[in-house]
C-alpha atoms as a PDB file:
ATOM      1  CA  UNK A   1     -35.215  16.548 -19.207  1.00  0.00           C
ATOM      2  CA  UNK A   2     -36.998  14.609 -21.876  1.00  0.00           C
ATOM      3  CA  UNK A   3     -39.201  11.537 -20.747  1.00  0.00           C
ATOM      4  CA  UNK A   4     -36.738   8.776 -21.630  1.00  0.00           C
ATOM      5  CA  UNK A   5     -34.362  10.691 -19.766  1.00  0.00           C
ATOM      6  CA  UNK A   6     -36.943  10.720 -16.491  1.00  0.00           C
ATOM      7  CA  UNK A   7     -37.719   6.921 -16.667  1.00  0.00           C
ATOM      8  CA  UNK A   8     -34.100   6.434 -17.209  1.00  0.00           C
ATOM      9  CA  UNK A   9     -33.270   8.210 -14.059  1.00  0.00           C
ATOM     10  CA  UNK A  10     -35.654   5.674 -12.267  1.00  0.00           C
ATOM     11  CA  UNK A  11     -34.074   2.478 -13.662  1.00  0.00           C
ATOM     12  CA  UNK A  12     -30.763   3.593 -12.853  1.00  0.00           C
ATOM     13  CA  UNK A  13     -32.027   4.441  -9.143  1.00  0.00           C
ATOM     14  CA  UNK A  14     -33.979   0.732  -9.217  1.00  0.00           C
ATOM     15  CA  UNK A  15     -31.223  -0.426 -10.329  1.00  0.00           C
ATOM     16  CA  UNK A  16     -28.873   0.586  -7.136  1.00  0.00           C
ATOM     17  CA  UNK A  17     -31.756   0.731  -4.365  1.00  0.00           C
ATOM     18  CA  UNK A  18     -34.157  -1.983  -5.142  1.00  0.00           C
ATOM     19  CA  UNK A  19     -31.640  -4.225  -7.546  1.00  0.00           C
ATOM     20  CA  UNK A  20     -28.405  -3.833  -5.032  1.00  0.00           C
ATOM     21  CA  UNK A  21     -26.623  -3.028  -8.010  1.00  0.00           C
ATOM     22  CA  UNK A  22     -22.772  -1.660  -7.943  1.00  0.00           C
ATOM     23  CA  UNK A  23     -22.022   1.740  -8.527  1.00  0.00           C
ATOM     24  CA  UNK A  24     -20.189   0.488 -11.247  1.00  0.00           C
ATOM     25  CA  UNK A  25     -23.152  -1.241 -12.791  1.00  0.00           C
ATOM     26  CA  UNK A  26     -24.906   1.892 -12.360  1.00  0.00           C
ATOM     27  CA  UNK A  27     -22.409   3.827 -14.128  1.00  0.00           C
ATOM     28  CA  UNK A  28     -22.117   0.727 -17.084  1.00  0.00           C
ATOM     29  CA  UNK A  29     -25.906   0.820 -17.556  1.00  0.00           C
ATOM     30  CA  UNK A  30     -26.291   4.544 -17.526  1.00  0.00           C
ATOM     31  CA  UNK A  31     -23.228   5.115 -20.619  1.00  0.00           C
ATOM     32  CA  UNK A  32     -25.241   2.341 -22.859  1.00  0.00           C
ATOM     33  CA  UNK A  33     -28.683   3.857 -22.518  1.00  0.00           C
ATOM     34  CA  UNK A  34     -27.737   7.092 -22.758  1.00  0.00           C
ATOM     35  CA  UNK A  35     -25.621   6.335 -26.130  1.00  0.00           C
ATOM     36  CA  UNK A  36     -28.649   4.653 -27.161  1.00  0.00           C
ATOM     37  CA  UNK A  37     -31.179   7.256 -26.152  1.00  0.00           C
ATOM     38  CA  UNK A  38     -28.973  10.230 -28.026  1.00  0.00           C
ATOM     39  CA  UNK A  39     -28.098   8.192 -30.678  1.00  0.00           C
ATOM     40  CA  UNK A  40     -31.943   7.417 -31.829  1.00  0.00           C
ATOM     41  CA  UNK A  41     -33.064  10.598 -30.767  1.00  0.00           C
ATOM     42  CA  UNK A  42     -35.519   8.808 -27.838  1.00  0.00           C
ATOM     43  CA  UNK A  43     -37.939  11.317 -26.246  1.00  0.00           C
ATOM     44  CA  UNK A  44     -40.470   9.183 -24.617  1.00  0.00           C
ATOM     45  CA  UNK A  45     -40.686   5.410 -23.914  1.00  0.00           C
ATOM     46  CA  UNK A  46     -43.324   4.829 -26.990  1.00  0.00           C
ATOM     47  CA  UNK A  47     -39.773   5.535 -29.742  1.00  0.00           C
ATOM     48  CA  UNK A  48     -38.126   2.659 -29.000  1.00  0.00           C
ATOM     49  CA  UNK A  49     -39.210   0.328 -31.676  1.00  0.00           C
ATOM     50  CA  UNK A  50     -37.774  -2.260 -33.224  1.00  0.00           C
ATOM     51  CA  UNK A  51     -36.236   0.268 -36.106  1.00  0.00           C
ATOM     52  CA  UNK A  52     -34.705   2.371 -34.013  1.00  0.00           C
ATOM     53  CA  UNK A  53     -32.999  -0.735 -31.790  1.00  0.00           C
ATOM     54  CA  UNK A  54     -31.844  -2.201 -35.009  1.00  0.00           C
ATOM     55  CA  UNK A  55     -30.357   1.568 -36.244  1.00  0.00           C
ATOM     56  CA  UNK A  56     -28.730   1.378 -33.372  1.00  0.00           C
ATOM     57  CA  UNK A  57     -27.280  -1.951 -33.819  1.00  0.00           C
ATOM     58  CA  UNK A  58     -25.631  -0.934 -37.083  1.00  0.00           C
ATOM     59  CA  UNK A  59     -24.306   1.999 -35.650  1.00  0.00           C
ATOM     60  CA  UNK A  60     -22.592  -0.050 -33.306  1.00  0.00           C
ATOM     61  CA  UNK A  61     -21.162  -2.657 -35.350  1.00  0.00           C
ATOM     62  CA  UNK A  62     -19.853   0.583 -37.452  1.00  0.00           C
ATOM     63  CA  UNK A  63     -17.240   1.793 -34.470  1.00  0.00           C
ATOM     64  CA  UNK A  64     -16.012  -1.772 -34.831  1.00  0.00           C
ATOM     65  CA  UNK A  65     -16.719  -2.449 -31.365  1.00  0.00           C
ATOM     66  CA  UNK A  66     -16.156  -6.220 -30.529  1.00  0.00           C
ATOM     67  CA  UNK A  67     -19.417  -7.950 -30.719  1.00  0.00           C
ATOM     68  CA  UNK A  68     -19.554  -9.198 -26.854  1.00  0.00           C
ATOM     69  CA  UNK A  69     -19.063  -5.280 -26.409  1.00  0.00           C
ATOM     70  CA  UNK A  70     -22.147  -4.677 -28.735  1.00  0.00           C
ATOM     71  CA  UNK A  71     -23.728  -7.093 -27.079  1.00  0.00           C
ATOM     72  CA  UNK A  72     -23.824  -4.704 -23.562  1.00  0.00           C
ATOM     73  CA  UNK A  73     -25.401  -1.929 -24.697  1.00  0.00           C
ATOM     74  CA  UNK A  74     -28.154  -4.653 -26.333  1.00  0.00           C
ATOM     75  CA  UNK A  75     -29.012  -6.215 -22.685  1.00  0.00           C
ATOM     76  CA  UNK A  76     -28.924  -2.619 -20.778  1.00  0.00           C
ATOM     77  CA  UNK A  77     -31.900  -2.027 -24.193  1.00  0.00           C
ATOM     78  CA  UNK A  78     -33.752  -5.187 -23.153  1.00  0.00           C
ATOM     79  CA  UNK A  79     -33.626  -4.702 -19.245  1.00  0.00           C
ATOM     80  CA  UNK A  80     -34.727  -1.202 -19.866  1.00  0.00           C
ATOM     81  CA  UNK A  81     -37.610  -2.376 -21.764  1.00  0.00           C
ATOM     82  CA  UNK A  82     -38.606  -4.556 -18.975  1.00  0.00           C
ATOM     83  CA  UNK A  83     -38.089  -2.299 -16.535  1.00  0.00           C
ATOM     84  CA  UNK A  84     -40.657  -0.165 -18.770  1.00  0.00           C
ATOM     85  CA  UNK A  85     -43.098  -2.575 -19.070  1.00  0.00           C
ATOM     86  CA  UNK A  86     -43.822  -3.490 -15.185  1.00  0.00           C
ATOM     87  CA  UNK A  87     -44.526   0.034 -15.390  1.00  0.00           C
ATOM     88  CA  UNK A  88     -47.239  -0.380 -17.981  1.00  0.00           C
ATOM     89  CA  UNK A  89     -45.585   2.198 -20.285  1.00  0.00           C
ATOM     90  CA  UNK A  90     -46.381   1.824 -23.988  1.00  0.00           C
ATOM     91  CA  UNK A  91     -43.227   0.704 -25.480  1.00  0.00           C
ATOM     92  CA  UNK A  92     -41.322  -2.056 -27.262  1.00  0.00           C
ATOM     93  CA  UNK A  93     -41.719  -5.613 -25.974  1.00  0.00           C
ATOM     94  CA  UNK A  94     -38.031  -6.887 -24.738  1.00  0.00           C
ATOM     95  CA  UNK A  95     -38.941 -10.205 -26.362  1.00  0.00           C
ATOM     96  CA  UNK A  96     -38.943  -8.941 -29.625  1.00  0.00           C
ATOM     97  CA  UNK A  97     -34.744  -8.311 -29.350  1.00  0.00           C
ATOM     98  CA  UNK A  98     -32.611 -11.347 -30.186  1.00  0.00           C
ATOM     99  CA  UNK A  99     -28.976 -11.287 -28.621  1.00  0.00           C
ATOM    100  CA  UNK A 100     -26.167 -12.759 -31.673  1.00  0.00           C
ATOM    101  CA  UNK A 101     -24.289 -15.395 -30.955  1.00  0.00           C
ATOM    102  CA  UNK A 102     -21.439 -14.835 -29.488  1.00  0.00           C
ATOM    103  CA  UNK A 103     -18.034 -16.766 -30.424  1.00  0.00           C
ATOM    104  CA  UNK A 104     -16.817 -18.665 -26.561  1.00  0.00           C
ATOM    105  CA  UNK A 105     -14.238 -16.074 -25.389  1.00  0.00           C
ATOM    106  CA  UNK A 106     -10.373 -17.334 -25.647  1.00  0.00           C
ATOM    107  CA  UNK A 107      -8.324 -17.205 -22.036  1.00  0.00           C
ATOM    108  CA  UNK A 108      -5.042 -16.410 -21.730  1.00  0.00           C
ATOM    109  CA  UNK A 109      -3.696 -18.923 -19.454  1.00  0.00           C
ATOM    110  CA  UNK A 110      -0.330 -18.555 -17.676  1.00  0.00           C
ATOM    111  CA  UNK A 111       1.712 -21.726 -18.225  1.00  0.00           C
ATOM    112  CA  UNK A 112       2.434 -23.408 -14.716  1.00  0.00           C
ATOM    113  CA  UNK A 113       6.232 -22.853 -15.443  1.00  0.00           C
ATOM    114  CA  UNK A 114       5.308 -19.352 -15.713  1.00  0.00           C
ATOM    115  CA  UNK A 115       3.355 -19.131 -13.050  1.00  0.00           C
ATOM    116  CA  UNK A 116       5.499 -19.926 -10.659  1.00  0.00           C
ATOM    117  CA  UNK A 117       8.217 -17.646 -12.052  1.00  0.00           C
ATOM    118  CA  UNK A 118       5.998 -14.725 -11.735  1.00  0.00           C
ATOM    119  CA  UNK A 119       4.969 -16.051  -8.240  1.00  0.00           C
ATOM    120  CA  UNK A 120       8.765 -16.381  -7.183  1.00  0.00           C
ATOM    121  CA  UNK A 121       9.562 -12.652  -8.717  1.00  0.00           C
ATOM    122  CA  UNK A 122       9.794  -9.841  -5.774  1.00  0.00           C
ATOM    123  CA  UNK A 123      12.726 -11.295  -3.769  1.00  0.00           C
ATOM    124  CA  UNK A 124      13.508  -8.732  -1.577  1.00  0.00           C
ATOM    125  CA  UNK A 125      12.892  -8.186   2.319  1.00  0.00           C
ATOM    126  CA  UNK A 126      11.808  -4.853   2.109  1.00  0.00           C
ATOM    127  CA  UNK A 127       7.956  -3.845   2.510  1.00  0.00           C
ATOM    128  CA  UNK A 128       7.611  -3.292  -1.385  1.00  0.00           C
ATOM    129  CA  UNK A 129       8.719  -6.408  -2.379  1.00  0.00           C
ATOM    130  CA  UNK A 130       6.780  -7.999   0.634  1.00  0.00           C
ATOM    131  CA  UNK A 131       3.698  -6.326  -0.001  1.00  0.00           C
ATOM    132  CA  UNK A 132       3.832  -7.047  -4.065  1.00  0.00           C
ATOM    133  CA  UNK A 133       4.946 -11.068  -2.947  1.00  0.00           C
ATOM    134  CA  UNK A 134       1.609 -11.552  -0.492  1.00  0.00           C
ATOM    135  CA  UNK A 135      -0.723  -9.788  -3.729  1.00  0.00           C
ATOM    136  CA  UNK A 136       0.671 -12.310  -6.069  1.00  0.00           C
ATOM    137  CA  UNK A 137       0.054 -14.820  -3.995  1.00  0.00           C
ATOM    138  CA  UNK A 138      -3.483 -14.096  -2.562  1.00  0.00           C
ATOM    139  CA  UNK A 139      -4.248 -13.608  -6.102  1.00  0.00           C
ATOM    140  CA  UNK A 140      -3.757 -17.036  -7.278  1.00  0.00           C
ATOM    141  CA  UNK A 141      -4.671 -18.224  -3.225  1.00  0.00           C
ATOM    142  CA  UNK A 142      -7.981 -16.695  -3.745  1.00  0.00           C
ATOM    143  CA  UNK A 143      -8.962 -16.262  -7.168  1.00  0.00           C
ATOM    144  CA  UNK A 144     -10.437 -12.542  -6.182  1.00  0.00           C
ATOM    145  CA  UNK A 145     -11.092 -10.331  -8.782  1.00  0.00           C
ATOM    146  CA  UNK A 146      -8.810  -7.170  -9.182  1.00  0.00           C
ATOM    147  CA  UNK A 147     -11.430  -4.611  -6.944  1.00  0.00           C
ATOM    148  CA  UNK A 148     -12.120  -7.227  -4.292  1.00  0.00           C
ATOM    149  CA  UNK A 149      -8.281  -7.694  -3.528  1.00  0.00           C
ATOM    150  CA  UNK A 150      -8.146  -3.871  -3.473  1.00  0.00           C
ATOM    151  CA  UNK A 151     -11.266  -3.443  -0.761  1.00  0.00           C
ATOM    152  CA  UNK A 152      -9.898  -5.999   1.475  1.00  0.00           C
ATOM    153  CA  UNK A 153      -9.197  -4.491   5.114  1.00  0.00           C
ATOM    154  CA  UNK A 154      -6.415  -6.244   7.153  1.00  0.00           C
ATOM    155  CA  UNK A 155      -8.032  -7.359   9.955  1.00  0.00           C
ATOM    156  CA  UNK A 156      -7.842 -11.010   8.493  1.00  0.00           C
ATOM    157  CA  UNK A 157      -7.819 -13.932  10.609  1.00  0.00           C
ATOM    158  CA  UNK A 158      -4.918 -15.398   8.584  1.00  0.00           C
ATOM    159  CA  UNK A 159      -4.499 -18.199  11.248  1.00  0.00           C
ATOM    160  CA  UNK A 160      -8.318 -19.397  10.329  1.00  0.00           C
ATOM    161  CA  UNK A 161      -6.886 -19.067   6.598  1.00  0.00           C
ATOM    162  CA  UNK A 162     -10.462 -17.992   5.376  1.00  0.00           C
ATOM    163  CA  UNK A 163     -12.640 -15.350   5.338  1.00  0.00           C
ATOM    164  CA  UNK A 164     -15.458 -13.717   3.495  1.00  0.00           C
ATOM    165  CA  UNK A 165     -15.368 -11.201   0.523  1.00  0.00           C
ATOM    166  CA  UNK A 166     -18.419  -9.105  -0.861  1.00  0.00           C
ATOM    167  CA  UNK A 167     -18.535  -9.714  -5.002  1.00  0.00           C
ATOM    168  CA  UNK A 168     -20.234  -8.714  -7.983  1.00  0.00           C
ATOM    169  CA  UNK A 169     -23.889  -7.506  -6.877  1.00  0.00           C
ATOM    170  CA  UNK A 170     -23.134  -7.287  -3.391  1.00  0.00           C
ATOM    171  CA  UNK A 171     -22.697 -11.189  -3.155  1.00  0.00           C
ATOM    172  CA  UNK A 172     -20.905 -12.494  -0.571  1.00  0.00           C
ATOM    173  CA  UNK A 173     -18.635 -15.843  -0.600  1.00  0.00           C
ATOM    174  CA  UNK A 174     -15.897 -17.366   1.113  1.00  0.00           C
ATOM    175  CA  UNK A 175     -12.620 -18.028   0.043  1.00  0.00           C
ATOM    176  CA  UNK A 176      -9.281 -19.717   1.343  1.00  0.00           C
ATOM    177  CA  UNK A 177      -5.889 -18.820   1.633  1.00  0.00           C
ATOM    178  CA  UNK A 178      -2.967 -21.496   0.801  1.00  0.00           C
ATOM    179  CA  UNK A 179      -0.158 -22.143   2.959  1.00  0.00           C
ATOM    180  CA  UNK A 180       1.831 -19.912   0.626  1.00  0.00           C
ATOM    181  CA  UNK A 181      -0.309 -16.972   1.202  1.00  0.00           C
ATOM    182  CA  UNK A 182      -0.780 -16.635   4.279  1.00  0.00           C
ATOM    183  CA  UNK A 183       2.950 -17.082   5.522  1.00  0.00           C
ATOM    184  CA  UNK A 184       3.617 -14.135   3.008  1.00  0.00           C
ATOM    185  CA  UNK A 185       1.028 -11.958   4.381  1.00  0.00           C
ATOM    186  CA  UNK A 186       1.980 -12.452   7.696  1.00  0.00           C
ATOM    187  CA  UNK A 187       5.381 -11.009   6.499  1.00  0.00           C
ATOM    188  CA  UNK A 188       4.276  -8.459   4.990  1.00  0.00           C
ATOM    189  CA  UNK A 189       2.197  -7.251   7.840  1.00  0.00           C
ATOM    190  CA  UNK A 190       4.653  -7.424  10.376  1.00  0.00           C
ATOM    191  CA  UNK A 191       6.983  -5.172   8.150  1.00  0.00           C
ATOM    192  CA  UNK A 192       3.841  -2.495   7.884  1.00  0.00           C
ATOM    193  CA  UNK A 193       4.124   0.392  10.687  1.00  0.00           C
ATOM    194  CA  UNK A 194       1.657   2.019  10.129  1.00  0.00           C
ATOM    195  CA  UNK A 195      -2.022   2.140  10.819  1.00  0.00           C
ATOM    196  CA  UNK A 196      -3.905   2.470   7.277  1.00  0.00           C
ATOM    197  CA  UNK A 197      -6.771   0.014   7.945  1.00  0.00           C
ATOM    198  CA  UNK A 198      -6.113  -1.394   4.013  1.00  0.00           C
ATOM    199  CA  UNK A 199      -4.831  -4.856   3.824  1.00  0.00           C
ATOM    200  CA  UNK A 200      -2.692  -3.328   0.597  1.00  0.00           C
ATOM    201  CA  UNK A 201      -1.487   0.169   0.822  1.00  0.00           C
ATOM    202  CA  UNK A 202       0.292   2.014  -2.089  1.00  0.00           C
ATOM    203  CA  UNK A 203       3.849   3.271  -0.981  1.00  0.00           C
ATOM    204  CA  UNK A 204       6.231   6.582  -1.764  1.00  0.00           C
ATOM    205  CA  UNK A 205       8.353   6.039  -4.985  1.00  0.00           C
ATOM    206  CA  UNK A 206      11.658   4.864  -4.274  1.00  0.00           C
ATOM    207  CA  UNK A 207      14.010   7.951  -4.349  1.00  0.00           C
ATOM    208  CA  UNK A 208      17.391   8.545  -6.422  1.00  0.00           C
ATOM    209  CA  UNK A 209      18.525  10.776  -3.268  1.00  0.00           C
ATOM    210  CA  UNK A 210      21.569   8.429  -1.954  1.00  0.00           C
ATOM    211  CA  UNK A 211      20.905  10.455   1.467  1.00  0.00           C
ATOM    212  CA  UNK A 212      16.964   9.093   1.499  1.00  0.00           C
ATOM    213  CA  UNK A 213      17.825   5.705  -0.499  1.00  0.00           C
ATOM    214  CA  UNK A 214      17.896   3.948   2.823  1.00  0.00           C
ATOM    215  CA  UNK A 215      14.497   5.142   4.478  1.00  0.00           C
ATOM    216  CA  UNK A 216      11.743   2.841   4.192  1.00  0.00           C
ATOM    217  CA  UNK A 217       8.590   3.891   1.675  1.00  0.00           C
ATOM    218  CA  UNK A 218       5.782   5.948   3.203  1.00  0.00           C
ATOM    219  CA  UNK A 219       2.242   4.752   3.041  1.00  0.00           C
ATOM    220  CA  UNK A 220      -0.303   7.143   1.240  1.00  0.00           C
ATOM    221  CA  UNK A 221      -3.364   5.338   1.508  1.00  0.00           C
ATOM    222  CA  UNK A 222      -4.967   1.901  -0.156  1.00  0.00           C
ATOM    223  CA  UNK A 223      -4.156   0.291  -2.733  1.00  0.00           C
ATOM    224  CA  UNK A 224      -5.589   1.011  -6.309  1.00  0.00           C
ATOM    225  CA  UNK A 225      -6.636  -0.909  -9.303  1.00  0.00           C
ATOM    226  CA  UNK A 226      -4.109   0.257 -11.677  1.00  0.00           C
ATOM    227  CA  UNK A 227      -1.662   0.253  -8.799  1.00  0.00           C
ATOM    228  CA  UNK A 228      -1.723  -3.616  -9.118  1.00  0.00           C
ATOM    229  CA  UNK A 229      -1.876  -4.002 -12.533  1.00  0.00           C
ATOM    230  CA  UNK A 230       1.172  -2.136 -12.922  1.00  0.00           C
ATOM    231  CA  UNK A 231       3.230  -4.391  -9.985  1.00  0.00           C
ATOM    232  CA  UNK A 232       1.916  -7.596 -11.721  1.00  0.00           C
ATOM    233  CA  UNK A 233       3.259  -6.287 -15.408  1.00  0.00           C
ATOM    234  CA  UNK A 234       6.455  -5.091 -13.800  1.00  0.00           C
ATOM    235  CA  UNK A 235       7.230  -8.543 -12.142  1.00  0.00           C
ATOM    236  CA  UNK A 236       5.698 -10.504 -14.833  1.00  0.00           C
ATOM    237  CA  UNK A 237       8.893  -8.624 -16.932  1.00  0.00           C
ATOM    238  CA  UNK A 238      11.062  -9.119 -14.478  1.00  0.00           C
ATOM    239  CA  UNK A 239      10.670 -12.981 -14.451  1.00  0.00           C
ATOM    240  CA  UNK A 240      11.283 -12.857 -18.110  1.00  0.00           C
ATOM    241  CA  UNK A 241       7.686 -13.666 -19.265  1.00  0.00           C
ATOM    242  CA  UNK A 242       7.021 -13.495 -22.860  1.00  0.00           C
ATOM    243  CA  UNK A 243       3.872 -11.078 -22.561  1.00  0.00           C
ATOM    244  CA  UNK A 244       2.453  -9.105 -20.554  1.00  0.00           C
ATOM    245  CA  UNK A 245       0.008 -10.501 -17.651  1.00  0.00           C
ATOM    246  CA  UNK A 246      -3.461  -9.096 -15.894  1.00  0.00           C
ATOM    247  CA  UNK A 247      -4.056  -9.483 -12.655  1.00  0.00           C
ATOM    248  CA  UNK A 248      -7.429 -10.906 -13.657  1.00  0.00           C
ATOM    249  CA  UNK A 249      -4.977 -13.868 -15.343  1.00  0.00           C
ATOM    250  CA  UNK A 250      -3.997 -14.708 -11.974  1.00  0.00           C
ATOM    251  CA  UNK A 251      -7.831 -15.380 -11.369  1.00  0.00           C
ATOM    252  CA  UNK A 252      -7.635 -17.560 -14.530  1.00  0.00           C
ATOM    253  CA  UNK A 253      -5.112 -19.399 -13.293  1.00  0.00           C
ATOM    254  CA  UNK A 254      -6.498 -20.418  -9.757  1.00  0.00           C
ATOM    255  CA  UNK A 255      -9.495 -21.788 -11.653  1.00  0.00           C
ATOM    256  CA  UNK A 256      -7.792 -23.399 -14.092  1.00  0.00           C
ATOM    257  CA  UNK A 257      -5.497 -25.388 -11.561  1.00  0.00           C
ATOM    258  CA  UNK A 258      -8.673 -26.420  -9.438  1.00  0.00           C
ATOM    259  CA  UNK A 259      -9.989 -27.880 -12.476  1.00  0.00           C
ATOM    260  CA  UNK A 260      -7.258 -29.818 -13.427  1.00  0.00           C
ATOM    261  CA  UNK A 261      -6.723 -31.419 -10.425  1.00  0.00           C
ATOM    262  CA  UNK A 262     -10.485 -32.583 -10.554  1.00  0.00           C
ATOM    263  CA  UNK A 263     -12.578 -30.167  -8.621  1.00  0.00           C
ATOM    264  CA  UNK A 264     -15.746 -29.939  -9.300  1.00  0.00           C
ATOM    265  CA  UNK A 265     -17.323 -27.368 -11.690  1.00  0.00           C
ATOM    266  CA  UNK A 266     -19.979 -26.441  -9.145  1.00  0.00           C
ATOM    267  CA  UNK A 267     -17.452 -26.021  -6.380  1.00  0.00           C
ATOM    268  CA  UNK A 268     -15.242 -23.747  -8.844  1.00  0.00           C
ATOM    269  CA  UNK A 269     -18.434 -21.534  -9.799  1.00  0.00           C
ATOM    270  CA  UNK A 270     -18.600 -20.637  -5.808  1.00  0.00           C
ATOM    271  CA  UNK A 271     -15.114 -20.103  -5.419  1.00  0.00           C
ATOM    272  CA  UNK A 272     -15.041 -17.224  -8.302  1.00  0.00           C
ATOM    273  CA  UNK A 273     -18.513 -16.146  -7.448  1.00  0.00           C
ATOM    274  CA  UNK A 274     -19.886 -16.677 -10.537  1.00  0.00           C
ATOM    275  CA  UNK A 275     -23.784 -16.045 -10.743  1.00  0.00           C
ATOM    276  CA  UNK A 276     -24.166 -18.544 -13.184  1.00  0.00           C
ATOM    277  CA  UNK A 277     -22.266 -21.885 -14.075  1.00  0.00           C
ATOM    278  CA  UNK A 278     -21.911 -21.003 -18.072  1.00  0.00           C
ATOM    279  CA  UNK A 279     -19.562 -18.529 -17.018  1.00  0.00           C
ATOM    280  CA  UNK A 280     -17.163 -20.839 -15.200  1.00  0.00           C
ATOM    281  CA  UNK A 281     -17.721 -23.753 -18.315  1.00  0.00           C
ATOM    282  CA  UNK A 282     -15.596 -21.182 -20.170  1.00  0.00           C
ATOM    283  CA  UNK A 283     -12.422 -23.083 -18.356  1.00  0.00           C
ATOM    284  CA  UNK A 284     -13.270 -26.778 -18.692  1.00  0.00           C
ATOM    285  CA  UNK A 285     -12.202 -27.144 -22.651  1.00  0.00           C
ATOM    286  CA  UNK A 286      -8.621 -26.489 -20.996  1.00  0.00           C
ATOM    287  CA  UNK A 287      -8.378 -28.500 -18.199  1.00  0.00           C
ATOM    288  CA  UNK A 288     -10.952 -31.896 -19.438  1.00  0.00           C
ATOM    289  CA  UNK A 289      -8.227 -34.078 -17.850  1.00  0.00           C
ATOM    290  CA  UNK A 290     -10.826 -36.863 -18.098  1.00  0.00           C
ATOM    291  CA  UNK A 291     -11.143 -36.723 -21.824  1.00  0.00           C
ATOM    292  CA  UNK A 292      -7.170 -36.481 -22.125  1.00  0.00           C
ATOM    293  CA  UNK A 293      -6.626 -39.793 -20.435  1.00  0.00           C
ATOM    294  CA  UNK A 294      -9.884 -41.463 -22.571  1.00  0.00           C
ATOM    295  CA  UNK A 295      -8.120 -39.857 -25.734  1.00  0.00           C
ATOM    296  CA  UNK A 296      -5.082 -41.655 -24.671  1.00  0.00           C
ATOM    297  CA  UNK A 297      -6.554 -44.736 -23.412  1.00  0.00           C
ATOM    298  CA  UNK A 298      -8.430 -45.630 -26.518  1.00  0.00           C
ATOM    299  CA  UNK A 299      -7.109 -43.293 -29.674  1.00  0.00           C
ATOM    300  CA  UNK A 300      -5.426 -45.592 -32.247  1.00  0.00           C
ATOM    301  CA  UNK A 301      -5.470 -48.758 -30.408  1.00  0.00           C
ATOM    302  CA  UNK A 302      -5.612 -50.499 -33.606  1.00  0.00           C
ATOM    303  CA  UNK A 303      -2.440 -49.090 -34.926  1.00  0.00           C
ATOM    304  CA  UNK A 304      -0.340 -50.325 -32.023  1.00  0.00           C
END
């Protein structure tokens, strides 16, 4: 193990001990440095320089990777470098590495039409179609991201019609559950039999056996990520929408209806759990309601 490789090792465990950083974000942060580290041949902390950042840089922007992709392996550099330097190692100054500019990200947003189509899509009474119904809906209830939904246990207090989920870095916030969603969880749970402590279970494949067509799915444990993502593209074809839709556009879609019916950015940035209100501004150049009705209120006035 070279000496980058040791102090790496230490900012990866600060990073999950002292930082209360995701495994996840341990896993992220670990891929970047170590593409970095093999890349520019870094042996010790003293050959990072501003060369062999800025080879790296090229490299990157050679695989074509998008530049808020590029832009990742830059900050896991920069908070290496400070992790480096409270250490008093000899080594490149994080100051002296400039992020780009980066473009504002577009959002997909689901048309409210649409939205409700998808919404409306599993129909049946069975506990697959009640189960996919109550995600859907706590989805756009909630605005939880895709692995918060999954963690959730089902011990809910769905008559209190809030409770509190555990986010990105371990942060915890509350969020609320519509009329909607809670009447559909309720009917989902009282279809479950078993006792899988998961709020959202995965079930058996539905069977072309006539003689076994008519027993109910088996559960086989919680829910997964992909598990979802493939129940939200199925239904999102089966309402006839034109693309196909994330979960995470569900998330989209709860923030963007907040803000057009005049919420408060602030309010919105707790609700998603942002850490930081830029994040959440990325919404409010779709849903400026208040500069519609001034555009409309005093464009062309003259002409009329």
């Amino acid at each position: 193990m070279t000496e980058a490789e040791k102090y790496l090792k230490d900012y990866l465990d600060y990073l999950e001990i002292e930082k209360n950083r995701s495994p996840k974000t341990r896993e992220n942060y670990e891929r970047y440095l170590r593409a970095f580290i093999f890349t520019e041949k870094i042996g010790k902390p003293a050959d990072i320089t501003e060369a062999a950042v800025r080879s790296f840089r090229v490299a990157l922007a050679r695989k074509d990777l998008k530049k808020i992709s590029q832009n990742y392996y830059v900050i896991a550099i920069r908070n290496f470098l400070k992790f480096l330097a409270k250490r008093d190692l000899k080594t490149l100054s994080a100051e002296k590495i400039e992020l780009p500019k980066v473009a504002r990200r577009q959002i997909d947003i689901l048309e409210y039409k649409d939205l409700e189509r998808l919404l409306s899509a599993p129909k049946g009474g069975d506990l697959r179609s009640l189960r996919d119904r109550a995600i859907l809906e706590m989805l756009f209830s909630t605005g939880l991201r895709l692995a918060e939904l999954c963690s959730l246990d089902r011990y809910l207090d769905l008559e209190r019609g809030e409770f509190t989920v555990r986010g990105k870095g371990e942060k915890l916030r509350v969020v609320f559950l519509s009329a909607r969603a809670k009447k559909n969880l309720k009917d989902y749970l009282a279809k479950r039999g078993d006792a899988d402590p998961a709020l959202f279970v995965s079930l058996t494949k539905a069977t072309s056996d006539k003689r076994q067509a008519t027993r109910p799915p088996k559960v086989i444990g919680r829910i997964t990520p992909r598990a979802v993502e493939r129940l939200v593209e199925h239904w999102a074809k089966a309402a006839g929408l034109p693309k196909r839709v994330h979960p995470h556009e569900l998330r989209h879609a709860f923030a963007t209806d907040l803000l057009m019916n005049g919420a408060d950015l602030r309010a919105v940035q707790e609700l998603l759990g942002h850490a930081n209100v830029s994040t959440t501004q990325v919404y409010t150049h779709l849903t400026n309601k208040a500069l519609k009705d001034i555009h409309q209120a005093f464009h062309g006035r003259r002409r009329k």
